[in-house]
N, C-alpha and C. Protein backbone atom coordinates (compact mmCIF):
# COMPACT_ATOMS: atom_id res chain seq x y z
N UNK A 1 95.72 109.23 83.42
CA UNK A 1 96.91 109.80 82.82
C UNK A 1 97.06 109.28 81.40
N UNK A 2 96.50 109.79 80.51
CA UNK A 2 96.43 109.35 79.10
C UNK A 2 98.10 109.66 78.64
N UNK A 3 98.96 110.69 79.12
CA UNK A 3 100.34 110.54 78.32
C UNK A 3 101.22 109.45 78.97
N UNK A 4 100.66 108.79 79.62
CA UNK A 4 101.62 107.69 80.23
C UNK A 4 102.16 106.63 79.24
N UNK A 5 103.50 106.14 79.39
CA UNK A 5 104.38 105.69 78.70
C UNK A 5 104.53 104.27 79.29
N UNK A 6 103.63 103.71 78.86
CA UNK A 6 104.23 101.60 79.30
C UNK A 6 105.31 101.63 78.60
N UNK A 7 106.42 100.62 79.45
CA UNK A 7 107.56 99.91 78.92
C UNK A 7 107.38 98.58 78.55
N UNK A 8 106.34 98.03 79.40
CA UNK A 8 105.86 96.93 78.47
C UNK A 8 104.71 96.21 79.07
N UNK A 9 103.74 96.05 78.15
CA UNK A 9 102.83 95.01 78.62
C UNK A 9 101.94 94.08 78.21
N UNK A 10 101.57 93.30 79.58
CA UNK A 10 101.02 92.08 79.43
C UNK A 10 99.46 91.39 78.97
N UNK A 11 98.97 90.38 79.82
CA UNK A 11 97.22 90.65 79.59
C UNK A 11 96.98 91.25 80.53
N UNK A 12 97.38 92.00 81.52
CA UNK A 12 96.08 92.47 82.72
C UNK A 12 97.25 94.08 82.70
N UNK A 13 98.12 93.73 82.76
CA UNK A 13 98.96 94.74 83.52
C UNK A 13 100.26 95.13 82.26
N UNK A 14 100.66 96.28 83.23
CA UNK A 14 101.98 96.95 82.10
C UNK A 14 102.94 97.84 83.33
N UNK A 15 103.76 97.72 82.74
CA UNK A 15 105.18 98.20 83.72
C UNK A 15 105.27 99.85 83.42
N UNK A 16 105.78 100.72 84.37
CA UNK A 16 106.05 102.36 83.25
C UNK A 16 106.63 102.86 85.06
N UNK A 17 107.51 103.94 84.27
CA UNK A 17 108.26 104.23 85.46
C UNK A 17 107.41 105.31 86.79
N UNK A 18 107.78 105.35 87.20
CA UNK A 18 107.22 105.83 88.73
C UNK A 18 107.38 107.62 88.58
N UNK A 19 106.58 108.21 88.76
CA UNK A 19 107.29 109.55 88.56
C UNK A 19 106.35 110.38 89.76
N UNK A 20 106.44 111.63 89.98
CA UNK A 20 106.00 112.44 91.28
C UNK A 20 104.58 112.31 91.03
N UNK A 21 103.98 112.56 89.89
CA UNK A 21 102.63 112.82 89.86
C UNK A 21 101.87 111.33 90.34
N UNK A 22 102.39 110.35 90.96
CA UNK A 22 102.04 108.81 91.95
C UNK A 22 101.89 109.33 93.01
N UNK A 23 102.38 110.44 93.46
CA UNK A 23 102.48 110.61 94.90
C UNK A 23 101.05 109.66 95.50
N UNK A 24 99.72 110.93 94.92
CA UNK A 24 98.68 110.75 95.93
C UNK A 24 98.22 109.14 95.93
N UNK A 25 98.17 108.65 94.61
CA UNK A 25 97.50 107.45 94.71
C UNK A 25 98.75 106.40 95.36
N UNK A 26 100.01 106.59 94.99
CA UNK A 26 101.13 105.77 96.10
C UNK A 26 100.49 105.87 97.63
N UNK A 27 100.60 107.23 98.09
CA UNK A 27 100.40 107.55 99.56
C UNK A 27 99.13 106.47 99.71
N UNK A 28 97.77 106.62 99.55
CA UNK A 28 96.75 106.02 99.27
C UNK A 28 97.13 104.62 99.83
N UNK A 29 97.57 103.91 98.69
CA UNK A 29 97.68 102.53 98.91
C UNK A 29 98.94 101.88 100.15
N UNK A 30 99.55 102.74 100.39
CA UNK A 30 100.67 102.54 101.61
C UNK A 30 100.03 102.69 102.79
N UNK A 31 99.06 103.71 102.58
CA UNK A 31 97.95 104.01 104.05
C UNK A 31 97.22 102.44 103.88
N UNK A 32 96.55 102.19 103.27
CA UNK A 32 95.40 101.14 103.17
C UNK A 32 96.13 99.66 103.38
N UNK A 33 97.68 99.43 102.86
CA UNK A 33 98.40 98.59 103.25
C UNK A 33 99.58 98.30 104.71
N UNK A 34 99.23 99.69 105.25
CA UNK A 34 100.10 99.94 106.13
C UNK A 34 100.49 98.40 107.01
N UNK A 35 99.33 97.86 107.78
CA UNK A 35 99.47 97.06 108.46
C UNK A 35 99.84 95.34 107.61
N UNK A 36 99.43 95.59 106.51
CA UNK A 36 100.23 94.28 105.43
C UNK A 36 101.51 94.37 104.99
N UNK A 37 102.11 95.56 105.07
CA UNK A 37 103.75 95.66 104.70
C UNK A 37 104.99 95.83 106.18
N UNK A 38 103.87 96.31 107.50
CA UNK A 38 104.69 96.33 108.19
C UNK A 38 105.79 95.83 108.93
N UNK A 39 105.42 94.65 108.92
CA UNK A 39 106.22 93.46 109.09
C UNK A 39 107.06 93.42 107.97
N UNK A 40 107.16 93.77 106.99
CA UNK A 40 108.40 93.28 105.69
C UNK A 40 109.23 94.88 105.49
N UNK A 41 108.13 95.57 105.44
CA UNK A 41 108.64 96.87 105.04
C UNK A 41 108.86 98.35 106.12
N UNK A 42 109.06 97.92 107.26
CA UNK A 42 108.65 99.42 107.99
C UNK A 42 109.08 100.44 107.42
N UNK A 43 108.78 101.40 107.63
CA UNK A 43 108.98 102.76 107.25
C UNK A 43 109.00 102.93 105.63
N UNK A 44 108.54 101.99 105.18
CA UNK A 44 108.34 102.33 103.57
C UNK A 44 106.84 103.50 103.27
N UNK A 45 105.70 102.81 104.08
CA UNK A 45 104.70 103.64 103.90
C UNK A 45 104.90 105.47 103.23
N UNK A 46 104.51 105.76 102.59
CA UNK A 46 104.36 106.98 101.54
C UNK A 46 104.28 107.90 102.53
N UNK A 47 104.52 108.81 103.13
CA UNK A 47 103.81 109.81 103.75
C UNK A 47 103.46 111.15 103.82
N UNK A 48 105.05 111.99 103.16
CA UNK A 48 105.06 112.90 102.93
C UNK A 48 105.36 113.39 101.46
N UNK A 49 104.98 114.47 101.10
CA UNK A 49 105.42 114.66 99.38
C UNK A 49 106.77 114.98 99.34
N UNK A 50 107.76 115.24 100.66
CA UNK A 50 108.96 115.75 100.14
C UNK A 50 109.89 114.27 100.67
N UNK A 51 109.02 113.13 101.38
CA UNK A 51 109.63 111.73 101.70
C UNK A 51 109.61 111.30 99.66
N UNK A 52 108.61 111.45 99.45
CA UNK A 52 108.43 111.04 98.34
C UNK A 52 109.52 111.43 96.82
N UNK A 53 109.51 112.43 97.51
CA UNK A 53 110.11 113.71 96.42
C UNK A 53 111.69 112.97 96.45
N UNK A 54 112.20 112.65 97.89
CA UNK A 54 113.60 111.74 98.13
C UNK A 54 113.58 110.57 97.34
N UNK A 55 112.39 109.75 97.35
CA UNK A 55 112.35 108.55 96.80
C UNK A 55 112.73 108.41 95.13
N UNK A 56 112.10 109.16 94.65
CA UNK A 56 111.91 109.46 93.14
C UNK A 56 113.30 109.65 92.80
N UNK A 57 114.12 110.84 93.70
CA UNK A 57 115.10 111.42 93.12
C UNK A 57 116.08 110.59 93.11
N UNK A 58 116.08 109.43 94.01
CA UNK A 58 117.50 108.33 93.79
C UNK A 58 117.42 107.55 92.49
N UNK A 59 116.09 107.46 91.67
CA UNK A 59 116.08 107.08 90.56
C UNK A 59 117.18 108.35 89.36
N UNK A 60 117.14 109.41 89.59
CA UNK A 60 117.77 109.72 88.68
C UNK A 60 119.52 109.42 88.97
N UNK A 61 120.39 108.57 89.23
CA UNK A 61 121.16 108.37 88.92
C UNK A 61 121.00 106.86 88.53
N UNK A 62 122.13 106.35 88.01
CA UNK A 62 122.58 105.23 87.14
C UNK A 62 122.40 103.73 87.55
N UNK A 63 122.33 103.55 89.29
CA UNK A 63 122.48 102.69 90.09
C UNK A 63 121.21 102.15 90.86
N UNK A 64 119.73 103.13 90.57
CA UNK A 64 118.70 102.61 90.97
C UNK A 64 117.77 103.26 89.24
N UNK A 65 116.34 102.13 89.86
CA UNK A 65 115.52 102.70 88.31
C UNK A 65 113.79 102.24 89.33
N UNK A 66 113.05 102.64 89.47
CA UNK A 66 111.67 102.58 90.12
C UNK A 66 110.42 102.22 88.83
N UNK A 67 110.16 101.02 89.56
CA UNK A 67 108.80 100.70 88.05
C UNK A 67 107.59 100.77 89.10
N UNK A 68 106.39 100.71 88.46
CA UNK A 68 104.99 100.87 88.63
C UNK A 68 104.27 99.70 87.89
N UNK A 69 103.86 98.84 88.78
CA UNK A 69 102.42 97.74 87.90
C UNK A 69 101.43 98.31 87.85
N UNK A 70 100.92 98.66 86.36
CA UNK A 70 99.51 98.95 86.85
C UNK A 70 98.68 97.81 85.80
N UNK A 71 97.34 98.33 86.03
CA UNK A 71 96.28 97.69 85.27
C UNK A 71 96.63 98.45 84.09
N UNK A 72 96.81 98.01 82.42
CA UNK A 72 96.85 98.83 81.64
C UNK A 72 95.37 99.50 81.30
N UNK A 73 93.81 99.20 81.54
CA UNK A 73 92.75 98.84 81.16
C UNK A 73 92.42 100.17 81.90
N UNK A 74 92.75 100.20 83.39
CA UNK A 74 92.53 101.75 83.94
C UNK A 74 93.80 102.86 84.32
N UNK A 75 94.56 101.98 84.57
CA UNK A 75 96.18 103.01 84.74
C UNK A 75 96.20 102.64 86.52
N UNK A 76 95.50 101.96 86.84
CA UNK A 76 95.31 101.60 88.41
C UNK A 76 96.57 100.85 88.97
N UNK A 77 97.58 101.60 89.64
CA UNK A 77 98.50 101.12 90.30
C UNK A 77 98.55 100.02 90.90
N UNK A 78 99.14 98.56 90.92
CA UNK A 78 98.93 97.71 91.53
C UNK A 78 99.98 96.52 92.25
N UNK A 79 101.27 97.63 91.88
CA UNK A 79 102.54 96.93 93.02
C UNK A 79 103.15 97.91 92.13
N UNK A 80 104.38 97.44 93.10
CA UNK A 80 105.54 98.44 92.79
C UNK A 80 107.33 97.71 93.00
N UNK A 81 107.66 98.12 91.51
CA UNK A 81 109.16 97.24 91.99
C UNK A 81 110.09 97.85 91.89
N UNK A 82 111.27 97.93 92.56
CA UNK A 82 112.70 99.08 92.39
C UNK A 82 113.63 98.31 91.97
N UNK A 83 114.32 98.27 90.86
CA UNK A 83 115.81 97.77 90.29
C UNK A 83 116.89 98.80 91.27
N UNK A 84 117.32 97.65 92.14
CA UNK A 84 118.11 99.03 92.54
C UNK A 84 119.86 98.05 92.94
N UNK A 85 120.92 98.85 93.16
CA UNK A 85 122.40 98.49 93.02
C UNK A 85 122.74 97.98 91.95
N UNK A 86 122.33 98.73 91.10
CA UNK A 86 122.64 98.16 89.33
C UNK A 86 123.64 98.05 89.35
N UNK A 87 125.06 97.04 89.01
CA UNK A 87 126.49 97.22 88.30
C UNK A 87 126.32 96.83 87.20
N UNK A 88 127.45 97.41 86.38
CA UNK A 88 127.31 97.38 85.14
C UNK A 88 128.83 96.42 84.61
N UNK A 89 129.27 96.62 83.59
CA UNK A 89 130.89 96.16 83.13
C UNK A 89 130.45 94.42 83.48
N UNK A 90 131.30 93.62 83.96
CA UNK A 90 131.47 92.31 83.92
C UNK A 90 130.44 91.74 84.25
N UNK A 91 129.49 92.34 85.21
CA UNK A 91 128.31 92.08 86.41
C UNK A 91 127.09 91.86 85.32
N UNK A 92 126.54 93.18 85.07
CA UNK A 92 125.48 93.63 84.75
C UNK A 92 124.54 93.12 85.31
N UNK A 93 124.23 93.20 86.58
CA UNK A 93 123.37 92.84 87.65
C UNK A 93 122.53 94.02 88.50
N UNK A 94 121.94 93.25 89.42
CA UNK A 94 121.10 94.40 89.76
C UNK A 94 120.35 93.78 91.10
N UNK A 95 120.11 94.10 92.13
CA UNK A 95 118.46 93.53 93.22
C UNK A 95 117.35 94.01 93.29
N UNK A 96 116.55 93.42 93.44
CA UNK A 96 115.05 93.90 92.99
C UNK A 96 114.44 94.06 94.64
N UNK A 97 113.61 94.78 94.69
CA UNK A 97 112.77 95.26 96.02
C UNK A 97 111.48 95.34 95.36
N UNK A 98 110.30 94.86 95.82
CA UNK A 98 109.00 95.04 95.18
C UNK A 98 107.78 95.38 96.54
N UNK A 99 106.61 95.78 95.98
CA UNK A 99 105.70 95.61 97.41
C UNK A 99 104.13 95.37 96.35
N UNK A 100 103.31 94.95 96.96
CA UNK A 100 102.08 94.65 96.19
C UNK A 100 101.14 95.76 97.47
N UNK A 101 99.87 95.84 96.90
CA UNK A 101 98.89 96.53 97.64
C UNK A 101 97.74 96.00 98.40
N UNK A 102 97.57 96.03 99.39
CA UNK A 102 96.48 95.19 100.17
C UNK A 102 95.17 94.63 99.23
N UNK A 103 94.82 95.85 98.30
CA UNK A 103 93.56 95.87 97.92
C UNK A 103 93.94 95.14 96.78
N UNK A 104 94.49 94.60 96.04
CA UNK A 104 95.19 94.26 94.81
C UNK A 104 95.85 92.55 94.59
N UNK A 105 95.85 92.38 95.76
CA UNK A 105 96.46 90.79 96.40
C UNK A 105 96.12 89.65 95.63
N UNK A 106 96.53 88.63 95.57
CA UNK A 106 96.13 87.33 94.83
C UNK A 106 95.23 87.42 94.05
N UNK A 107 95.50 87.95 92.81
CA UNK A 107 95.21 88.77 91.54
C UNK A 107 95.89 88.13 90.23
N UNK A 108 96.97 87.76 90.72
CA UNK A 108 98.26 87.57 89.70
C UNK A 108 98.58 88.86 89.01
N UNK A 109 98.49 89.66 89.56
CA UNK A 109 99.19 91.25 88.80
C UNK A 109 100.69 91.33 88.88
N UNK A 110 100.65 91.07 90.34
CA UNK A 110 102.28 91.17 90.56
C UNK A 110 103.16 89.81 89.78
N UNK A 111 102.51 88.56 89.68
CA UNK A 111 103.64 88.09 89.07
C UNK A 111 103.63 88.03 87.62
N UNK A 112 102.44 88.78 87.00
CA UNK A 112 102.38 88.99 85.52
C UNK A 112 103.44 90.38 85.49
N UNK A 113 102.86 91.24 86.44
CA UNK A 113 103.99 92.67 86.38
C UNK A 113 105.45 92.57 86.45
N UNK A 114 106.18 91.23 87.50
CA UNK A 114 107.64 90.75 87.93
C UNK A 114 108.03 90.42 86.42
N UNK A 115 107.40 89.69 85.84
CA UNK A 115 107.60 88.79 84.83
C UNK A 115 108.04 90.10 83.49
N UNK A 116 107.05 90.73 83.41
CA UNK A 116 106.92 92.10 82.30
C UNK A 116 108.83 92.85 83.11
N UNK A 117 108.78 92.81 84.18
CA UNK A 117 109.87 93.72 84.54
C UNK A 117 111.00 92.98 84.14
N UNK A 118 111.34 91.61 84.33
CA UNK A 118 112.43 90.38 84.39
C UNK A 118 112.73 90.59 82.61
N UNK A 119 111.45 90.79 82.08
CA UNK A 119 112.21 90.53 80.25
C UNK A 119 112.36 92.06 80.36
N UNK A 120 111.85 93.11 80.63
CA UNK A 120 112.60 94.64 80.27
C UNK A 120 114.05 94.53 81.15
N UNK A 121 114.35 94.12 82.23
CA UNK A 121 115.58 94.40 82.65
C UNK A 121 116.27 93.54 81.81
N UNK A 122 116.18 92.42 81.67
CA UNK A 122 117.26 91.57 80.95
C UNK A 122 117.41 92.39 79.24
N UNK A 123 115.99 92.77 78.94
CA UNK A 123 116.10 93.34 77.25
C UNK A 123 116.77 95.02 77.29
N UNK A 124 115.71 95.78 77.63
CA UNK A 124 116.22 97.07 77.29
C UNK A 124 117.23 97.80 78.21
N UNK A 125 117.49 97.28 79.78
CA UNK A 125 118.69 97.58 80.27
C UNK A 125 119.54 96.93 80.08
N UNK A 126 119.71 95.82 79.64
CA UNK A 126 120.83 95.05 79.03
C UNK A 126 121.31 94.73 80.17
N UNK A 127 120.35 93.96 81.18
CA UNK A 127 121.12 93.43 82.52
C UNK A 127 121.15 91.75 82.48
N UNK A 128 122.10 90.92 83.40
CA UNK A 128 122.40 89.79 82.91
C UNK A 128 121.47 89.06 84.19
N UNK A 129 121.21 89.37 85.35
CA UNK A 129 121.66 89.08 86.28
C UNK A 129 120.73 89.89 87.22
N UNK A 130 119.24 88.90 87.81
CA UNK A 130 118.66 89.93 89.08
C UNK A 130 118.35 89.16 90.23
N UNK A 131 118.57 89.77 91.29
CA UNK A 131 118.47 88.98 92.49
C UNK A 131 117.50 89.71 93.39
N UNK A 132 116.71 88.94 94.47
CA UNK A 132 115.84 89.10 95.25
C UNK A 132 116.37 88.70 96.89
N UNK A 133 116.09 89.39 97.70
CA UNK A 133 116.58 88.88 99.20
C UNK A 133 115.35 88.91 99.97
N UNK A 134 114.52 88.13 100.75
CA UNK A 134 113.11 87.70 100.54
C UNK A 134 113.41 87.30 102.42
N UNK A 135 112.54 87.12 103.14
CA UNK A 135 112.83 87.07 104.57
C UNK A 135 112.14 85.51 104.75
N UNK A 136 112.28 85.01 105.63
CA UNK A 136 111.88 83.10 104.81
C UNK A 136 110.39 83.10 105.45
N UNK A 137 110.25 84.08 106.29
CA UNK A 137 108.45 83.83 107.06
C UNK A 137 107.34 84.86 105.79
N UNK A 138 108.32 85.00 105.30
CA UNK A 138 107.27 86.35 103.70
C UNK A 138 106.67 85.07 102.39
N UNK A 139 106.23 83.97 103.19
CA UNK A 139 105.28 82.91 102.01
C UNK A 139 105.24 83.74 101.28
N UNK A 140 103.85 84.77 100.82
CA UNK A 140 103.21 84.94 99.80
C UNK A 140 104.72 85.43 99.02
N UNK A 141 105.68 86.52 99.52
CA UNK A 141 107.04 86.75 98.36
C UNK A 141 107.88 85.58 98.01
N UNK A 142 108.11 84.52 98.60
CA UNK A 142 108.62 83.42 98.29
C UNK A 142 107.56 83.17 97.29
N UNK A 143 106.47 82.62 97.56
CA UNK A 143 105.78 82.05 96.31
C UNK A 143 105.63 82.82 94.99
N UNK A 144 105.47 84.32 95.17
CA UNK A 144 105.93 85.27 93.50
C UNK A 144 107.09 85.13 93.27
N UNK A 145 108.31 85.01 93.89
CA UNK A 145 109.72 84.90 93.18
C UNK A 145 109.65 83.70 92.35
N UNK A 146 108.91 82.62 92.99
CA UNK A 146 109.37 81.51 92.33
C UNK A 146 108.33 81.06 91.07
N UNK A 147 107.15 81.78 91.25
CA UNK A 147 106.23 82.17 89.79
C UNK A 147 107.28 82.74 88.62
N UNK A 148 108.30 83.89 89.05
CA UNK A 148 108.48 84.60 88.08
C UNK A 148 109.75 84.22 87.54
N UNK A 149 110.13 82.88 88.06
CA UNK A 149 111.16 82.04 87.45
C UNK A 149 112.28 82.19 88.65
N UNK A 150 112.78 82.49 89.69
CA UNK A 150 113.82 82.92 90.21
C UNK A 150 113.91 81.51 90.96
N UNK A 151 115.05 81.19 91.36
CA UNK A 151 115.36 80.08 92.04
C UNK A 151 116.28 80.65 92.93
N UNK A 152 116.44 79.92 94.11
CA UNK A 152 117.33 79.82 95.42
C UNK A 152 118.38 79.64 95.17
N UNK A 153 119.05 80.46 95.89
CA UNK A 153 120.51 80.33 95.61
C UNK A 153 121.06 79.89 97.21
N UNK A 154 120.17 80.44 98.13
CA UNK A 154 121.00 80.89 99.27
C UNK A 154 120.34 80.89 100.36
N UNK A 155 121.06 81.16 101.50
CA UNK A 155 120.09 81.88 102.83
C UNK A 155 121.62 83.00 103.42
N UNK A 156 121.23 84.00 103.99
CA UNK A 156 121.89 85.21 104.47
C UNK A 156 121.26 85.46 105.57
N UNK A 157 122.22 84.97 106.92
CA UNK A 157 121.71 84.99 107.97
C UNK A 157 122.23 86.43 108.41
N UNK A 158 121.23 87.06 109.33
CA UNK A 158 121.57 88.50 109.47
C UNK A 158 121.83 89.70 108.67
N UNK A 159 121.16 89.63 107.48
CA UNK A 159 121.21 90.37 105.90
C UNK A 159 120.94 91.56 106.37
N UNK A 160 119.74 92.04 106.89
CA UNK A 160 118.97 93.28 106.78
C UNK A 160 118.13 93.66 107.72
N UNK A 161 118.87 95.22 108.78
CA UNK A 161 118.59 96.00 109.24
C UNK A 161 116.76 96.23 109.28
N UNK A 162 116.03 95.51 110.00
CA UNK A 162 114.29 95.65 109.70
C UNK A 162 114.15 95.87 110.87
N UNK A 163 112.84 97.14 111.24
CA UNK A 163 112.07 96.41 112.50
C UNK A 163 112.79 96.49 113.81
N UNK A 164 114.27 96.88 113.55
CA UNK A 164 114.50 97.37 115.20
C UNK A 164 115.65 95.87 115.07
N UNK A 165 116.17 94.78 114.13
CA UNK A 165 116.40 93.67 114.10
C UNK A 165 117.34 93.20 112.86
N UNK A 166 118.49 92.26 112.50
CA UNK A 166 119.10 91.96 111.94
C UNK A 166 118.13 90.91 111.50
N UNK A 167 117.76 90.75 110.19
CA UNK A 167 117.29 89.86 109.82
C UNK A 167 117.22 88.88 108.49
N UNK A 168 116.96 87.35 108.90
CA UNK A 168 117.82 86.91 108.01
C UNK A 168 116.75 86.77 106.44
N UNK A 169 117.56 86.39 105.89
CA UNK A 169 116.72 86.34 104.00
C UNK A 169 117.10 85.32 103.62
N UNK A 170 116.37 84.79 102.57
CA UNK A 170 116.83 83.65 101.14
C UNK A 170 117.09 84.29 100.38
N UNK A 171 118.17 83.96 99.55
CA UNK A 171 118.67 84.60 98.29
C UNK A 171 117.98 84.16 97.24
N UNK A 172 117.67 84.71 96.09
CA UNK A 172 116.98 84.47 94.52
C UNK A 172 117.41 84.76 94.11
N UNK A 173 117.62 84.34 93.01
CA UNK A 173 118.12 84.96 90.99
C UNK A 173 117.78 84.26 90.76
N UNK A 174 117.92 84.67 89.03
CA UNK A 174 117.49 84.64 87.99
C UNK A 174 118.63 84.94 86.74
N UNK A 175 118.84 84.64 86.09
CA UNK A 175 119.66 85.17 85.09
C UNK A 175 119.23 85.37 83.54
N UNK A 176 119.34 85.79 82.73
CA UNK A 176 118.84 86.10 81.56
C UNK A 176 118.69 84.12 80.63
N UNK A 177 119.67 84.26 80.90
CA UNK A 177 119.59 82.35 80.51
C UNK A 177 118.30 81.67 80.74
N UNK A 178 117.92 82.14 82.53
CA UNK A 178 116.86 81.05 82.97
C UNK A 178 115.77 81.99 82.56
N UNK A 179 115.73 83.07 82.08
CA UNK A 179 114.64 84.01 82.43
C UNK A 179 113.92 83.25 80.49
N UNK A 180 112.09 82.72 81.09
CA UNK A 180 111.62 82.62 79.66
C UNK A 180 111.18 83.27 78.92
N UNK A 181 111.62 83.07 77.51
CA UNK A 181 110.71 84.03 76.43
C UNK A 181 109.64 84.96 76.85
């Protein structure tokens, strides 16, 4: 995709928003990761173009925004992160949801890509404030939050509906303060 538009990037990787024409290579990597996200993510897997077509479209209002890591070198998709419950006015906050790709793993893409996303949200959305809710048996996501500067705030027992199960999370942020150059 030569008209593709980075928002910003790094040495390996660059951030740019998510748009329909991901479908096939999204679907792709959700198939090939199926059994590595299932446990964190059920029912996220890609499947259909009009599941997809839903996904995309909650980005066009004000309160969610969908990014893409890729390799800038080939345009090769290589995680994926959603800014999503943006408030704005006193807040200017936001929670982050991310997923990496089986084939793509302990790479450092994703926390060069978190990192590229942490200075565009704090810079060009003008957000103060991002938080992560992370499940405490998800090591490898505990260990990228805390690469990409985020510190513990918390634990939230019974947070989130997964899996048939109430389940509990650690809280993360970050704030523009702690977030580095």
């Amino acid at each position: 995709m030569s008209d593709v538009i980075y928002l910003a990037q790094g040495a390996r990787v660059a951030i740019r928003y998510v748009t329909l024409r991901d479908f096939e290579e999204l679907a792709a990597l959700h198939e090939e990761s199926a059994e590595m996200l299932a446990r964190w993510m059920p029912g996220a897997p890609i499947v259909t173009y009009e599941d997809f077509e839903r996904y995309v479209a909650r980005f066009d209002g004000p309160s969610h925004e969908g990014f893409l890591i890729c390799r800038h070198d080939t345009g090769a998709i290589v995680g994926r992160v959603n800014v999503n419950n943006i408030i704005r006015g006193t807040h200017q906050s936001a929670t982050i949801g991310y997923c990496a790709y089986a084939s793509t793993t302990g790479r450092g893409y994703m926390t060069e890509g978190l990192r590229l996303l942490v200075r565009h949200a704090f810079g060009e959305m003008e957000l103060h404030r991002l938080e992560a809710n992370i499940q405490p048996a998800n090591t490898p996501s505990l260990g990228l939050i805390r690469r990409a500067g985020f510190q513990r705030e918390g634990y939230s027992p019974n947070f989130q509906f997964i899996d048939g199960a109430w389940r509990d999370h650690e809280r993360w942020a970050i704030t523009a303060e702690m977030a580095t150059p």
